[in-house]
Protein backbone atom coordinates (compact mmCIF):
# COMPACT_ATOMS: atom_id res chain seq x y z
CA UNK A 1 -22.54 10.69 1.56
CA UNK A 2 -24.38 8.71 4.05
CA UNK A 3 -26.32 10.18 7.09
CA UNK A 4 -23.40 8.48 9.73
CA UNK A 5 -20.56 10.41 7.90
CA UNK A 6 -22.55 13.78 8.37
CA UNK A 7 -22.26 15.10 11.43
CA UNK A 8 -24.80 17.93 12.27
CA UNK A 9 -24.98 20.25 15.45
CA UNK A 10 -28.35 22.04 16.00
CA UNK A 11 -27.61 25.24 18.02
CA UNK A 12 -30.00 27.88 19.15
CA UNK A 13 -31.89 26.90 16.02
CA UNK A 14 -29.34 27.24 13.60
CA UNK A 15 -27.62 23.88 12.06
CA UNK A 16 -24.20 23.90 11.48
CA UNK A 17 -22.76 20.86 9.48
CA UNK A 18 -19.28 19.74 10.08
CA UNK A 19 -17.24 16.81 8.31
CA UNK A 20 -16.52 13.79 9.36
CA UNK A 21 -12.64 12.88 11.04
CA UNK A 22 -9.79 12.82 8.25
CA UNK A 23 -7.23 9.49 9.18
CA UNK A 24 -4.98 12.48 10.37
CA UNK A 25 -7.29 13.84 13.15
CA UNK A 26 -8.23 10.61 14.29
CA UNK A 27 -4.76 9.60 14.69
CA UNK A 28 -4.39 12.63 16.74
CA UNK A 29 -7.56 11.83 18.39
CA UNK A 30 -6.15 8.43 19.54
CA UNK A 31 -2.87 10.01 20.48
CA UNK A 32 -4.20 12.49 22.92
CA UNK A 33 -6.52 9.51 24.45
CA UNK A 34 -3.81 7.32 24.78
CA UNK A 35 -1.30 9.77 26.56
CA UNK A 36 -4.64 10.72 29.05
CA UNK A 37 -5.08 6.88 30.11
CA UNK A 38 -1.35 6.58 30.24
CA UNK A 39 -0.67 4.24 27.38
CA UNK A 40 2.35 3.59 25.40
CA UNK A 41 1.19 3.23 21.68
CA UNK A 42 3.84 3.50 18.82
CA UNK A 43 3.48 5.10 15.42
CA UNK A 44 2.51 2.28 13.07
CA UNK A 45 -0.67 1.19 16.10
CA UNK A 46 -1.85 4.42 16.09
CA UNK A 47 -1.99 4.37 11.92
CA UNK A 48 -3.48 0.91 12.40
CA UNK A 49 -5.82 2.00 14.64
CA UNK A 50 -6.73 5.51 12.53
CA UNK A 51 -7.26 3.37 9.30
CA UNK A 52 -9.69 1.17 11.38
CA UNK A 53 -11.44 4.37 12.93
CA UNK A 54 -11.56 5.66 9.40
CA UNK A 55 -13.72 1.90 8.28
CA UNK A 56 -15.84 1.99 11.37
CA UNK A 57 -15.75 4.74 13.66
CA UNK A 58 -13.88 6.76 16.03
CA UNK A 59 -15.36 5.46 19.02
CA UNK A 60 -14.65 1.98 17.75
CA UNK A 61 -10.78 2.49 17.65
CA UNK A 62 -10.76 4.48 20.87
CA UNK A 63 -12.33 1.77 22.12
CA UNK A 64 -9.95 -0.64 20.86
CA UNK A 65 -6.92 1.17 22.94
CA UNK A 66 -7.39 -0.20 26.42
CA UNK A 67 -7.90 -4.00 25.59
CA UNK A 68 -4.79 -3.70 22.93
CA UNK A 69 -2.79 -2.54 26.07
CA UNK A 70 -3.92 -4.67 27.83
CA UNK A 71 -3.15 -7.67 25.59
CA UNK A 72 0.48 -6.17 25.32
CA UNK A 73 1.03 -6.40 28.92
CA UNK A 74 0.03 -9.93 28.70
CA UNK A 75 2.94 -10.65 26.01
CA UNK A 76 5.70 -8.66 28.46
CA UNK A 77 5.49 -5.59 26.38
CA UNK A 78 5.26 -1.93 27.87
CA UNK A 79 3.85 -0.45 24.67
CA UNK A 80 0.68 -0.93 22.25
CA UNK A 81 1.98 -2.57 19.06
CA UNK A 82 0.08 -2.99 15.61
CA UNK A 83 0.11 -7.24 15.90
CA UNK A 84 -1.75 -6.04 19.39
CA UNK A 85 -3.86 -3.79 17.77
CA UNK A 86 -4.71 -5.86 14.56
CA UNK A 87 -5.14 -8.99 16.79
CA UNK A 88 -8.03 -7.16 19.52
CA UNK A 89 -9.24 -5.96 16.25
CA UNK A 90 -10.13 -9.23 15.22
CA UNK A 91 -11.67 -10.25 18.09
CA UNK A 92 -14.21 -7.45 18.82
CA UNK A 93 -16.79 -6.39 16.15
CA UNK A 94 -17.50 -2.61 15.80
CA UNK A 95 -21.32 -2.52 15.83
CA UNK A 96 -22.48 -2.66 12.37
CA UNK A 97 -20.01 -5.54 11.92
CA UNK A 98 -22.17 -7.07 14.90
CA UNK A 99 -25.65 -6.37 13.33
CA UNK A 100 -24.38 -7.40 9.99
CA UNK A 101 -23.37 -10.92 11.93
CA UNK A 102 -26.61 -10.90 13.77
CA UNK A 103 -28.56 -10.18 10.73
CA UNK A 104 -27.18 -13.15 8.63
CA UNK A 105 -26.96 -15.87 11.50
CA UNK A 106 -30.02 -14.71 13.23
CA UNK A 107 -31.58 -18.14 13.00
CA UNK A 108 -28.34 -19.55 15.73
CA UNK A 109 -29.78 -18.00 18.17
CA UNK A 110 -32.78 -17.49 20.21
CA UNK A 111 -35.56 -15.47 19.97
């Protein structure tokens, strides 16, 4: 596995690995955070939004929540969708994406 999907806790000098987030916890992840903030999300967002969490990371998808809402306000909706979802998606890179992108076309921009 790589070092990102191994998450390690150093306690009082012991270390204590733990796994990384199955699709199923981060779905309940994003379902807690989304009832907290006060969002409306159904079912088939929060799957789209666990697969993508599963890809990049958690914080990426949680991330993802409040501009998704805020797009489906903008198209007279109440609740989060999966076109919302899937289209904010598409717009913002996690950050590796955004390395990756900066990596290859580093020579568009100035240094």
């Amino acid at each position: 596995k790589q070092w990102y999907q191994r998450r390690v806790a150093i306690t009082a000098g012991m270390i204590i690995r733990t796994s990384p987030y199955v699709l199923e916890e981060m779905i309940q992840i994003l379902k807690i955070r989304a009832q907290i903030e006060g969002l409306v999300i159904d079912e088939d967002s929060l799957q789209c939004l666990g697969d993508i969490g599963v890809k990049t990371t958690l914080r990426y998808a949680v991330q993802l929540l409040t501009p998704a809402h805020l797009l489906s306000k903008i198209n007279g909706r109440d609740a989060i969708h999966k076109e919302d979802v899937e289209e904010i998606a598409d717009l913002f890179y996690d950050a590796k994406t955004s390395a990756k992108v900066l990596t290859s076309e580093k020579d568009k921009y100035l240094h």
